[in-house]
PDB file of N, CA and C in Angstrom:
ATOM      1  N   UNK A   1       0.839  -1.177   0.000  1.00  0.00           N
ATOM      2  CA  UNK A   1       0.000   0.000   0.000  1.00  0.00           C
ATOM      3  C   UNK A   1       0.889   1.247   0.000  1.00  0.00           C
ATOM      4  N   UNK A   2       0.608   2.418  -0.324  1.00  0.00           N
ATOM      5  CA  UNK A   2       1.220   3.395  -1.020  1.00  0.00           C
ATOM      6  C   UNK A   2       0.340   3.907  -0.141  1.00  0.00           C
ATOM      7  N   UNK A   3       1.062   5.219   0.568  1.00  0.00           N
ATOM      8  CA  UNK A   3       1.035   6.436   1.338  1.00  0.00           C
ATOM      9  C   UNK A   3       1.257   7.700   0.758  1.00  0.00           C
ATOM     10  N   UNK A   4       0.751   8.331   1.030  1.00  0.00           N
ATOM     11  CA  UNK A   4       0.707   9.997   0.749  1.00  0.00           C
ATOM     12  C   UNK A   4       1.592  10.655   1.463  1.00  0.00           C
ATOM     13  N   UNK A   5       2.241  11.930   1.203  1.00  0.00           N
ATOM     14  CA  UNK A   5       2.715  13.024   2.432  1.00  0.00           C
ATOM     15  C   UNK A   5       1.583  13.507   2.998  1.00  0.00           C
ATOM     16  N   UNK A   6       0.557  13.931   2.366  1.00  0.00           N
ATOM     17  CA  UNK A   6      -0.810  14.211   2.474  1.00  0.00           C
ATOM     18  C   UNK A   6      -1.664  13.463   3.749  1.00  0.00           C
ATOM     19  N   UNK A   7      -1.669  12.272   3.563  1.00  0.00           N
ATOM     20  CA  UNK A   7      -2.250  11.036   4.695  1.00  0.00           C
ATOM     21  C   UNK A   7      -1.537  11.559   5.969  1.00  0.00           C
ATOM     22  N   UNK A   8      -0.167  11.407   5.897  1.00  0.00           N
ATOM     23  CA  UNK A   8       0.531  12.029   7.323  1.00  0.00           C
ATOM     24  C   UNK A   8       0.537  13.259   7.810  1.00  0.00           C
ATOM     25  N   UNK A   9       0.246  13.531   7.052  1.00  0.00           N
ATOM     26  CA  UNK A   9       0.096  15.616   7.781  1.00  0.00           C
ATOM     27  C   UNK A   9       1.713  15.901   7.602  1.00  0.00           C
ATOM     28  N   UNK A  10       2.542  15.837   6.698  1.00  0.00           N
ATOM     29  CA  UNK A  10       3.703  15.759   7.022  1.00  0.00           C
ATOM     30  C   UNK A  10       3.616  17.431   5.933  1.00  0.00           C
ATOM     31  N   UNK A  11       3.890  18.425   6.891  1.00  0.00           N
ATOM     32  CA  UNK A  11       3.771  19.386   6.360  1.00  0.00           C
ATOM     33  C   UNK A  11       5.046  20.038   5.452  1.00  0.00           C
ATOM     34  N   UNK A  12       4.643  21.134   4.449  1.00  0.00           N
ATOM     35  CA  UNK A  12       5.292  21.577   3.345  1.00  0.00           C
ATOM     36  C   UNK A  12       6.193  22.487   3.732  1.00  0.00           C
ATOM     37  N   UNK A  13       7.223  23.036   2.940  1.00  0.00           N
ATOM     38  CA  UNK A  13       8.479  24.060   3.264  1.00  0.00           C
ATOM     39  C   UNK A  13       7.650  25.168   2.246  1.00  0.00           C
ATOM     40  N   UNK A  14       7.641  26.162   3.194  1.00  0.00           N
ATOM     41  CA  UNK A  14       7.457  28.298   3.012  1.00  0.00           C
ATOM     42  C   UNK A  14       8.201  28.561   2.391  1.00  0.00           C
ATOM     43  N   UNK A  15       9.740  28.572   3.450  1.00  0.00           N
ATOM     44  CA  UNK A  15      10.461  29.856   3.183  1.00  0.00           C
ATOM     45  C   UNK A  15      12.045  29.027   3.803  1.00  0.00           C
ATOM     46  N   UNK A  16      12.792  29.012   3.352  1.00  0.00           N
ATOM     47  CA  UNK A  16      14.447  28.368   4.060  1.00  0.00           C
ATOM     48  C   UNK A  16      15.511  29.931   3.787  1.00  0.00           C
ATOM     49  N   UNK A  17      16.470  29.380   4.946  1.00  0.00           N
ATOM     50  CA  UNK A  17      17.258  30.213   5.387  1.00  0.00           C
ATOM     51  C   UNK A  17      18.751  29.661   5.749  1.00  0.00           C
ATOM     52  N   UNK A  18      19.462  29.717   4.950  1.00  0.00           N
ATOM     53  CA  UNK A  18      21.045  29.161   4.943  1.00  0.00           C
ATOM     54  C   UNK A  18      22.157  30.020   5.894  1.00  0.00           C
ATOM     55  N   UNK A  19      22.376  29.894   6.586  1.00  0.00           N
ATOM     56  CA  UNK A  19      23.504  30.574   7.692  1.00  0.00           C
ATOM     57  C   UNK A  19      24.410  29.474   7.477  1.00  0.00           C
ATOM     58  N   UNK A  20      25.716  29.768   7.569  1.00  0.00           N
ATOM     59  CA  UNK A  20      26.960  29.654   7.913  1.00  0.00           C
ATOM     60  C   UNK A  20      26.978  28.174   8.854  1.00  0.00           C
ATOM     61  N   UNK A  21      26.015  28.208   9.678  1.00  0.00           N
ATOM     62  CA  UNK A  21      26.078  27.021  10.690  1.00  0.00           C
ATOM     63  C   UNK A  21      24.698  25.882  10.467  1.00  0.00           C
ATOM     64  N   UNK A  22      23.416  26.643   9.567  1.00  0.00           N
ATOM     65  CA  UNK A  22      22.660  25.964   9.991  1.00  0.00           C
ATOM     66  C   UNK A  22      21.495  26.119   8.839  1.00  0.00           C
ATOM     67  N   UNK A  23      20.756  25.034   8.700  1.00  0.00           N
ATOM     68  CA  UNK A  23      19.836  25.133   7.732  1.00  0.00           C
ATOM     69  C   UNK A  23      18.414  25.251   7.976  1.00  0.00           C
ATOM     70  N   UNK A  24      17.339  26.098   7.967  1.00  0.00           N
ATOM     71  CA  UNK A  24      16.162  26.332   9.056  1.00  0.00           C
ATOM     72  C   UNK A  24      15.269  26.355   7.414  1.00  0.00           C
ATOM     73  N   UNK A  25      14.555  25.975   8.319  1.00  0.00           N
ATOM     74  CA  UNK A  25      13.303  25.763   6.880  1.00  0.00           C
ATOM     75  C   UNK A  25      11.437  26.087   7.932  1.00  0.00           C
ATOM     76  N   UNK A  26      11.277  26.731   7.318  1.00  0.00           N
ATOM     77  CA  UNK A  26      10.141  27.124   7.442  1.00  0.00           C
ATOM     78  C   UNK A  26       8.955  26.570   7.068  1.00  0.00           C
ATOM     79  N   UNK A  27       7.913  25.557   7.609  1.00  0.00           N
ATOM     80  CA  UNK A  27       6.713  24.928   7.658  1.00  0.00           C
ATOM     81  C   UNK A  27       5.107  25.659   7.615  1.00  0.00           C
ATOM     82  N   UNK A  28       4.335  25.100   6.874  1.00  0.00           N
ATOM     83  CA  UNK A  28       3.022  25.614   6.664  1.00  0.00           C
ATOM     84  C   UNK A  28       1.968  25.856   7.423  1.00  0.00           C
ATOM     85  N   UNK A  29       2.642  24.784   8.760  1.00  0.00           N
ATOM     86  CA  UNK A  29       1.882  24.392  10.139  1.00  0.00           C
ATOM     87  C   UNK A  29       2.330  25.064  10.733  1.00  0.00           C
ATOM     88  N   UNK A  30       3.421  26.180  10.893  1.00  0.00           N
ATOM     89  CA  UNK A  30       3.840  27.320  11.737  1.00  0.00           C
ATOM     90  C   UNK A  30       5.220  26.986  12.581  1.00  0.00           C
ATOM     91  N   UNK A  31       5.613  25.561  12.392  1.00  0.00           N
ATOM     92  CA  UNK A  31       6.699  25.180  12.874  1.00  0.00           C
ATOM     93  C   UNK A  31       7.903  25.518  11.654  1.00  0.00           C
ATOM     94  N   UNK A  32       8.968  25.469  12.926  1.00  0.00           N
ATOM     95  CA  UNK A  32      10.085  25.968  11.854  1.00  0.00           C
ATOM     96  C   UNK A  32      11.253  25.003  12.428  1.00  0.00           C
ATOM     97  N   UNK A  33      12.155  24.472  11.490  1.00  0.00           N
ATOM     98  CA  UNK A  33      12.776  23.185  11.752  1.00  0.00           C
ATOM     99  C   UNK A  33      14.625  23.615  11.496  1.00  0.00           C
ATOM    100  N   UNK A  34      15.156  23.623  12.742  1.00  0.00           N
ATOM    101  CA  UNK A  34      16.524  23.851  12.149  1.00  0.00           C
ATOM    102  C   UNK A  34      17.447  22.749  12.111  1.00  0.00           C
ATOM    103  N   UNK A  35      18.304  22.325  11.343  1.00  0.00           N
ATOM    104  CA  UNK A  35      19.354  21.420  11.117  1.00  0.00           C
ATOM    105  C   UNK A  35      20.732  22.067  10.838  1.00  0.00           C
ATOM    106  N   UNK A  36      21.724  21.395  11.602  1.00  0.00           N
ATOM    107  CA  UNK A  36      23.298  21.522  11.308  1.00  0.00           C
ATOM    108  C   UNK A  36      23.592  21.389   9.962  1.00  0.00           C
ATOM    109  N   UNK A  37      24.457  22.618   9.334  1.00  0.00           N
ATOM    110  CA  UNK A  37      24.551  22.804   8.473  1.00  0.00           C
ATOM    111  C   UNK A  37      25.650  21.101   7.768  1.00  0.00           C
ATOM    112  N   UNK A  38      26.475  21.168   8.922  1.00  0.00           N
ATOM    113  CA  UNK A  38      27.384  20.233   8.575  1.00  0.00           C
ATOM    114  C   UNK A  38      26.574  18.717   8.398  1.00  0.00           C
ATOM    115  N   UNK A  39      25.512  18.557   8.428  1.00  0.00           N
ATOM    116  CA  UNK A  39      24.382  17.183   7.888  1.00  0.00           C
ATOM    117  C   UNK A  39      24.551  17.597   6.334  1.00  0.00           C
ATOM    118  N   UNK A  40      24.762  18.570   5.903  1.00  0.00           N
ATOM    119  CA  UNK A  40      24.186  18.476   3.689  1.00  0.00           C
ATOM    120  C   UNK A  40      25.959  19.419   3.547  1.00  0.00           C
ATOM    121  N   UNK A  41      27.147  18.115   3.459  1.00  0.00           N
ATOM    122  CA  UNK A  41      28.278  18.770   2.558  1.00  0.00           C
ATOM    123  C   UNK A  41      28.368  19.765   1.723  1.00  0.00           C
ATOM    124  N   UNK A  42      27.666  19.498   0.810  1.00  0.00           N
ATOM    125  CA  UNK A  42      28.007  20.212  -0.088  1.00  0.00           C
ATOM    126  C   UNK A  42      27.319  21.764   0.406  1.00  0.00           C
ATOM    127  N   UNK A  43      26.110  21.951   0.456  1.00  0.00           N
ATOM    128  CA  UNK A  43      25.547  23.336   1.202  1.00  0.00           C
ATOM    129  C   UNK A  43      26.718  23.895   1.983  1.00  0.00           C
ATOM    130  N   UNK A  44      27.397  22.956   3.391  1.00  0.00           N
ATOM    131  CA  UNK A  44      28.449  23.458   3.873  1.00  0.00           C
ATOM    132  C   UNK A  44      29.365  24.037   2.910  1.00  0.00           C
ATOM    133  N   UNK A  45      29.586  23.344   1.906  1.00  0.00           N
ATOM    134  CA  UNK A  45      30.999  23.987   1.190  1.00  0.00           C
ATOM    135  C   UNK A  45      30.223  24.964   0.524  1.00  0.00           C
ATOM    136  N   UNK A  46      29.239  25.271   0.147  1.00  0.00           N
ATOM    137  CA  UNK A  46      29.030  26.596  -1.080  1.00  0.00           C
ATOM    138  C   UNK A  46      29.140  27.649  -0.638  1.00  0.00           C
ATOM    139  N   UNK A  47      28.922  28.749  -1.667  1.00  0.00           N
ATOM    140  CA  UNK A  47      29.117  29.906  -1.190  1.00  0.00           C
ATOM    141  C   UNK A  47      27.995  30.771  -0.720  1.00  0.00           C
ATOM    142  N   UNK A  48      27.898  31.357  -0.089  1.00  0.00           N
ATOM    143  CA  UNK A  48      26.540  32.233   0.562  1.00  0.00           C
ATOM    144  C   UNK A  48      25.713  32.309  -0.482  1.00  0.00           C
ATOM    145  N   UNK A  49      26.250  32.996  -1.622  1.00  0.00           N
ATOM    146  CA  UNK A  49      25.305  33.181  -3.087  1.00  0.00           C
ATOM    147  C   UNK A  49      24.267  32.059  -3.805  1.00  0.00           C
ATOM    148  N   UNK A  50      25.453  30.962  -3.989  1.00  0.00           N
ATOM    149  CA  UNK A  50      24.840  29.281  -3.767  1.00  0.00           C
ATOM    150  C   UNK A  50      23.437  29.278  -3.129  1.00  0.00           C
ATOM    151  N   UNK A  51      24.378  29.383  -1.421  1.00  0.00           N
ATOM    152  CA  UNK A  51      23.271  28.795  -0.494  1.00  0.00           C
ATOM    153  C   UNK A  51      21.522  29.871  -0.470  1.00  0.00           C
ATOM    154  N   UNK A  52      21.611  30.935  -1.105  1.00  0.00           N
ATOM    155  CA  UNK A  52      20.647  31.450  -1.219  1.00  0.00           C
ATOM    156  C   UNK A  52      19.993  31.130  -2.083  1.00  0.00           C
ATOM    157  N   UNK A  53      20.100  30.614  -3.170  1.00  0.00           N
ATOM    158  CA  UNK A  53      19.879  30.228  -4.628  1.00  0.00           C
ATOM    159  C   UNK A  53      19.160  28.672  -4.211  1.00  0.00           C
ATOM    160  N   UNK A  54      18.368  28.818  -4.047  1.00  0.00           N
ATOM    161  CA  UNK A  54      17.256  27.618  -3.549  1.00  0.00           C
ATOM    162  C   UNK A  54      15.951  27.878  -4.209  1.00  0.00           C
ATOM    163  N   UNK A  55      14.648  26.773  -4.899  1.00  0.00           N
ATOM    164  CA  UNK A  55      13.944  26.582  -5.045  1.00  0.00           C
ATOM    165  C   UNK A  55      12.852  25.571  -3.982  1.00  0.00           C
ATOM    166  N   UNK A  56      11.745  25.900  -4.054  1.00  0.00           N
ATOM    167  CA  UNK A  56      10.741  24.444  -3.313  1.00  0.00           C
ATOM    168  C   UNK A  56      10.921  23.785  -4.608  1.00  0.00           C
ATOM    169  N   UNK A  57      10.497  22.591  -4.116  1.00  0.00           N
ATOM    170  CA  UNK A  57       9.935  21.550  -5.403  1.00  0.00           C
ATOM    171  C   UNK A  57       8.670  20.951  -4.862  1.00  0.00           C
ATOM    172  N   UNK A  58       8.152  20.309  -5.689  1.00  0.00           N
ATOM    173  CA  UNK A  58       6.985  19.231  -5.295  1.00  0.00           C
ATOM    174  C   UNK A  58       6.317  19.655  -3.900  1.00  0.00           C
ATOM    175  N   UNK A  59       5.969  20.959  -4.249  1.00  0.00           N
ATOM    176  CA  UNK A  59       4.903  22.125  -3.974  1.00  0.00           C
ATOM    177  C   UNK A  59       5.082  22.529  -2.212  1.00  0.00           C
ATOM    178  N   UNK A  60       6.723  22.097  -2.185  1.00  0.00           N
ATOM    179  CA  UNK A  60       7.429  22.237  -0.625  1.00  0.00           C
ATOM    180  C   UNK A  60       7.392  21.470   0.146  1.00  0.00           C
ATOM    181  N   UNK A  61       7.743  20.274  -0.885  1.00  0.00           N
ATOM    182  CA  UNK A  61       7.565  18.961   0.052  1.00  0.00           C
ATOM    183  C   UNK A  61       8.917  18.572  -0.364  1.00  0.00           C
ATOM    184  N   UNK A  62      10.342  19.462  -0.666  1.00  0.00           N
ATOM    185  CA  UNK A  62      11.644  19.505  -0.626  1.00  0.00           C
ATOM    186  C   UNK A  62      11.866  21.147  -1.226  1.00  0.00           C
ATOM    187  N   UNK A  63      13.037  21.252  -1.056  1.00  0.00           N
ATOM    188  CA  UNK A  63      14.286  21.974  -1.409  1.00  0.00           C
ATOM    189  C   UNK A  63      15.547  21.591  -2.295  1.00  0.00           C
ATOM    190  N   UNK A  64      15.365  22.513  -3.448  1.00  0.00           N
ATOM    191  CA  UNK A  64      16.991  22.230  -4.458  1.00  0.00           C
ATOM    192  C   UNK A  64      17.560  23.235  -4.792  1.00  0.00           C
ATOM    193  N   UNK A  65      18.796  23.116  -4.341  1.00  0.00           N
ATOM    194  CA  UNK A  65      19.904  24.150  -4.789  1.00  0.00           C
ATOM    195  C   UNK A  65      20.092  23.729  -6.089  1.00  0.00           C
ATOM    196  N   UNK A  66      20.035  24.246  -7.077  1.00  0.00           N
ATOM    197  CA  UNK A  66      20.850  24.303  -8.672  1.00  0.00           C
ATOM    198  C   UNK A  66      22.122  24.429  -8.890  1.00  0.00           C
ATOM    199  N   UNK A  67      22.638  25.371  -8.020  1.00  0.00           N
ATOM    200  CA  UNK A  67      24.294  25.371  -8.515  1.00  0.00           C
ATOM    201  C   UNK A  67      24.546  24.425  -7.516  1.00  0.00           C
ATOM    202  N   UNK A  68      24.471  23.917  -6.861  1.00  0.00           N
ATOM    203  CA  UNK A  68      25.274  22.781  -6.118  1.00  0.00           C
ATOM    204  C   UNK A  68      24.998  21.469  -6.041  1.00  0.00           C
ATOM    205  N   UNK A  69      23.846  21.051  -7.043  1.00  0.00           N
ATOM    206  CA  UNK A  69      22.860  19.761  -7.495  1.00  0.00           C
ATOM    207  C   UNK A  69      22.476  19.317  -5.979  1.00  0.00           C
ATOM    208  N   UNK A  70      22.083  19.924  -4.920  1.00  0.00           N
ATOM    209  CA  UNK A  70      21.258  19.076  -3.564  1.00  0.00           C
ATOM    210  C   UNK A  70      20.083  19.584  -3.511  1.00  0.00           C
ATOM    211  N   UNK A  71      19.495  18.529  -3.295  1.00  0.00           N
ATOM    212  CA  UNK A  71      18.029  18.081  -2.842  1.00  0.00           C
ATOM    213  C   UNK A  71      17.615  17.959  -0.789  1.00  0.00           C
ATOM    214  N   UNK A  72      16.992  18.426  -0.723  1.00  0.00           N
ATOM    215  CA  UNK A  72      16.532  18.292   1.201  1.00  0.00           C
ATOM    216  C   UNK A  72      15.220  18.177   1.001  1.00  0.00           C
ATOM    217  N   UNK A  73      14.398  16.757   1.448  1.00  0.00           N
ATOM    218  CA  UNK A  73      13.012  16.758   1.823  1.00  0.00           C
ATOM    219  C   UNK A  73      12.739  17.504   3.344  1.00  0.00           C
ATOM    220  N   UNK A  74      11.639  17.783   3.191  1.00  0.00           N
ATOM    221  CA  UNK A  74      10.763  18.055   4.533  1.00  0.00           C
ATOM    222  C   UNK A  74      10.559  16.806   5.323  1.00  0.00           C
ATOM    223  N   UNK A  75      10.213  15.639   5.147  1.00  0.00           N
ATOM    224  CA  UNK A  75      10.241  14.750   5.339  1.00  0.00           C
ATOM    225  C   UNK A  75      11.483  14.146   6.239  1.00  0.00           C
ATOM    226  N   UNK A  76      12.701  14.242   5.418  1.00  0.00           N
ATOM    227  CA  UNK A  76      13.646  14.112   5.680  1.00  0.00           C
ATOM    228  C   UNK A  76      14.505  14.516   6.988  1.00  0.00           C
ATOM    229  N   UNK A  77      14.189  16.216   7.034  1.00  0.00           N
ATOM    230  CA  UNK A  77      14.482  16.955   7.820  1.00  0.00           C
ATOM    231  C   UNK A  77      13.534  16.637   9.146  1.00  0.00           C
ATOM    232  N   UNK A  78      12.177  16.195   8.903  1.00  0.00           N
ATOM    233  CA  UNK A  78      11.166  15.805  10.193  1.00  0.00           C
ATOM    234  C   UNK A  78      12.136  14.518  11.063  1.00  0.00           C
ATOM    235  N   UNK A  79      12.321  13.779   9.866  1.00  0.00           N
ATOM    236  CA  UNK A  79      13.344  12.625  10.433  1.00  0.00           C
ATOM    237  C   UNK A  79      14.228  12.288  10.955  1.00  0.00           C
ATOM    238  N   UNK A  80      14.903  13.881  11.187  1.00  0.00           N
ATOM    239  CA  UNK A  80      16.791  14.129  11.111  1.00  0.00           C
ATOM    240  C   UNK A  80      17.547  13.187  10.483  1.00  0.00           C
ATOM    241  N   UNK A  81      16.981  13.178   9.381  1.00  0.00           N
ATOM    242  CA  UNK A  81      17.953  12.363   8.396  1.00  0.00           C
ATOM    243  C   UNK A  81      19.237  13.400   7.581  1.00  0.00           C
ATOM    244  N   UNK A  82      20.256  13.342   7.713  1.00  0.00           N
ATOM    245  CA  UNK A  82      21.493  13.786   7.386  1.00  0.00           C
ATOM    246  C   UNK A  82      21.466  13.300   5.345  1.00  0.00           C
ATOM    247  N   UNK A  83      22.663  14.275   5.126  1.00  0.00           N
ATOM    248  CA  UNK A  83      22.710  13.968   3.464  1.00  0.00           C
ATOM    249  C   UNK A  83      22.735  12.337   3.089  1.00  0.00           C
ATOM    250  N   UNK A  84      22.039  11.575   2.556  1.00  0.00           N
ATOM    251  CA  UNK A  84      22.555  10.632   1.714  1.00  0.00           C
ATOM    252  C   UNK A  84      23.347  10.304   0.864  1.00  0.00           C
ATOM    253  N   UNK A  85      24.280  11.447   0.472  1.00  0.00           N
ATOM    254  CA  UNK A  85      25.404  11.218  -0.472  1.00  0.00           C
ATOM    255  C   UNK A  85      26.223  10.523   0.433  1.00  0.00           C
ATOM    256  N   UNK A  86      26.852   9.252  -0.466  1.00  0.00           N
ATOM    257  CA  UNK A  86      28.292   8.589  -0.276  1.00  0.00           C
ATOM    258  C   UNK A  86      29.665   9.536  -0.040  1.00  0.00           C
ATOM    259  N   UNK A  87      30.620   9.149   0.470  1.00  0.00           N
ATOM    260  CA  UNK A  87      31.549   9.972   0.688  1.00  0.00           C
ATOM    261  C   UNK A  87      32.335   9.977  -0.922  1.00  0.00           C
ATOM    262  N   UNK A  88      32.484   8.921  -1.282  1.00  0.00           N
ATOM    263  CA  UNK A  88      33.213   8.906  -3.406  1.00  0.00           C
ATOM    264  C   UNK A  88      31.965   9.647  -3.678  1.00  0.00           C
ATOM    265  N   UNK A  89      30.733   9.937  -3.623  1.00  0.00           N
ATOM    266  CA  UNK A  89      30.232  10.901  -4.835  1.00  0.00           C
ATOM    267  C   UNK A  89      30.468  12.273  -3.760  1.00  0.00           C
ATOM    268  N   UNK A  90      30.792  12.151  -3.021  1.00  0.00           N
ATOM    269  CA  UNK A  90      30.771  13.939  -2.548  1.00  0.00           C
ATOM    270  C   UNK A  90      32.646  14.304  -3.093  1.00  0.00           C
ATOM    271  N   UNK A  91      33.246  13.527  -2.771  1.00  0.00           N
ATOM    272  CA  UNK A  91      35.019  13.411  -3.081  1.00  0.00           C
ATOM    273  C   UNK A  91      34.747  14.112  -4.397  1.00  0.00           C
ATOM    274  N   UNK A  92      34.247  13.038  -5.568  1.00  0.00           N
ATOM    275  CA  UNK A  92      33.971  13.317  -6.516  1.00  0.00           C
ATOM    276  C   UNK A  92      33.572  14.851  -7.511  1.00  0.00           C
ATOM    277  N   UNK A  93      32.159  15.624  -6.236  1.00  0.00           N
ATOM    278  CA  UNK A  93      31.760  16.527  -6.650  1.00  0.00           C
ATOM    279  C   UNK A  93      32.445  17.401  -6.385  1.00  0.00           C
ATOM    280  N   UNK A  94      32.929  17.320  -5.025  1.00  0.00           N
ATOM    281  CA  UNK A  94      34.370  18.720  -4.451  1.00  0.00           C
ATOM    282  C   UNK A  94      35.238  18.955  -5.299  1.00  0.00           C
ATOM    283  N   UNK A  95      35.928  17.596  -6.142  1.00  0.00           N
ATOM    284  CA  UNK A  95      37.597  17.627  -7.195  1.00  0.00           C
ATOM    285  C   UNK A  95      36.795  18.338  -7.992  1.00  0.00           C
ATOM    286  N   UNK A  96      35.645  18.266  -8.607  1.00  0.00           N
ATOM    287  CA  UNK A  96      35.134  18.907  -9.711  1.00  0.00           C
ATOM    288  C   UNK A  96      34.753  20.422  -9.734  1.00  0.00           C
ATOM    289  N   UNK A  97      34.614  21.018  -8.351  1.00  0.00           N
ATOM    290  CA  UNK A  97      34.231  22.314  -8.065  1.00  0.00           C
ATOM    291  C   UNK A  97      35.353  22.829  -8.198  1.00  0.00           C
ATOM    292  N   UNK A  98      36.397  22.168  -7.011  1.00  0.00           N
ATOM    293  CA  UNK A  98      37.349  22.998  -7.133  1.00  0.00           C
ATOM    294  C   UNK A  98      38.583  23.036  -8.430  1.00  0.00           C
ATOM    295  N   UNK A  99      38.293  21.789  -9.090  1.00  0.00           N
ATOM    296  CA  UNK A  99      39.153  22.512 -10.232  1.00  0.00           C
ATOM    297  C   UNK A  99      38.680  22.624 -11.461  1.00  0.00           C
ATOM    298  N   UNK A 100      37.023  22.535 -11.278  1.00  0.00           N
ATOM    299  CA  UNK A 100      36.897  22.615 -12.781  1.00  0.00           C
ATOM    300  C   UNK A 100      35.885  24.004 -13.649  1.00  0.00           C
ATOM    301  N   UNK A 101      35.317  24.752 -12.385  1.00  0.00           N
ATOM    302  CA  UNK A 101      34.452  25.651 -12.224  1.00  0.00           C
ATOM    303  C   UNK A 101      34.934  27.257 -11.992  1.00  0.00           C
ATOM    304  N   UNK A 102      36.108  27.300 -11.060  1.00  0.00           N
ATOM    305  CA  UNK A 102      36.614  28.011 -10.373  1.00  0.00           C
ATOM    306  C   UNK A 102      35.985  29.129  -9.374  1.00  0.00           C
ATOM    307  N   UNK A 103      34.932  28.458  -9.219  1.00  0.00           N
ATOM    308  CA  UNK A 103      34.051  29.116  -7.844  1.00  0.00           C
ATOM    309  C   UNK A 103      35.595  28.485  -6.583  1.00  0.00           C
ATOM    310  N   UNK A 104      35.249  29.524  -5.707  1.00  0.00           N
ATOM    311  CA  UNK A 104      35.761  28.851  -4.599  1.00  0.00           C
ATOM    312  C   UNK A 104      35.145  28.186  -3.352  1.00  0.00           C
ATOM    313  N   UNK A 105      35.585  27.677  -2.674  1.00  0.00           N
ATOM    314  CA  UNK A 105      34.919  27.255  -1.463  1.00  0.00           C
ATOM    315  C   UNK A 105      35.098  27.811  -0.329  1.00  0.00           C
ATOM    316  N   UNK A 106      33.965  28.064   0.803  1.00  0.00           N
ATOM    317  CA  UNK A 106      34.344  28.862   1.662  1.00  0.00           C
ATOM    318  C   UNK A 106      35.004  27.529   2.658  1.00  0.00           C
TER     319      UNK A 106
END
């Protein structure tokens, strides 16, 4: 049987807010959810500009940065579930930032 986000009340992302230390996301139900920045690598490594550069998706039932290809469910974050990237695909994406883009990393 197949579940909904909907069935659970598992409410949608407003509005998110990237600091230096921490990732806070803003809920429809009036709760607001903060997580250690150091749980989503790559967010840690981007640059402020990056980390502002966020979309909802799937009507704020996640978050995607574009320049830094990450994804964060609401869901996820209810869960304290930390990034799912492997440490070889994050290795991977860092060699490629830093030498192939020439953004820097903070």
């Amino acid at each position: 049987m197949i579940f909904s986000q909907t069935e659970f009340g598992i409410p949608n992302a407003l509005n998110v807010h990237v600091s230096k230390d921490a990732l806070t996301v803003e809920l429809d139900d009036g709760r607001t959810l903060t997580a250690p920045l150091g749980w989503y690598p790559r967010l840690s490594r981007a640059t402020p500009e990056e980390r502002e550069h966020w979309r909802l998706i799937g009507s704020g039932t996640g978050i995607h940065w574009e320049d830094i290809d990450e994804d964060v469910s609401v869901e996820g974050l209810l869960l304290g579930k930390r990034s799912g990237e492997s440490q070889r695909s994050f290795d991977r994406w860092l060699a490629q930032r830093e030498g192939g883009n020439g953004k820097s990393c903070p």
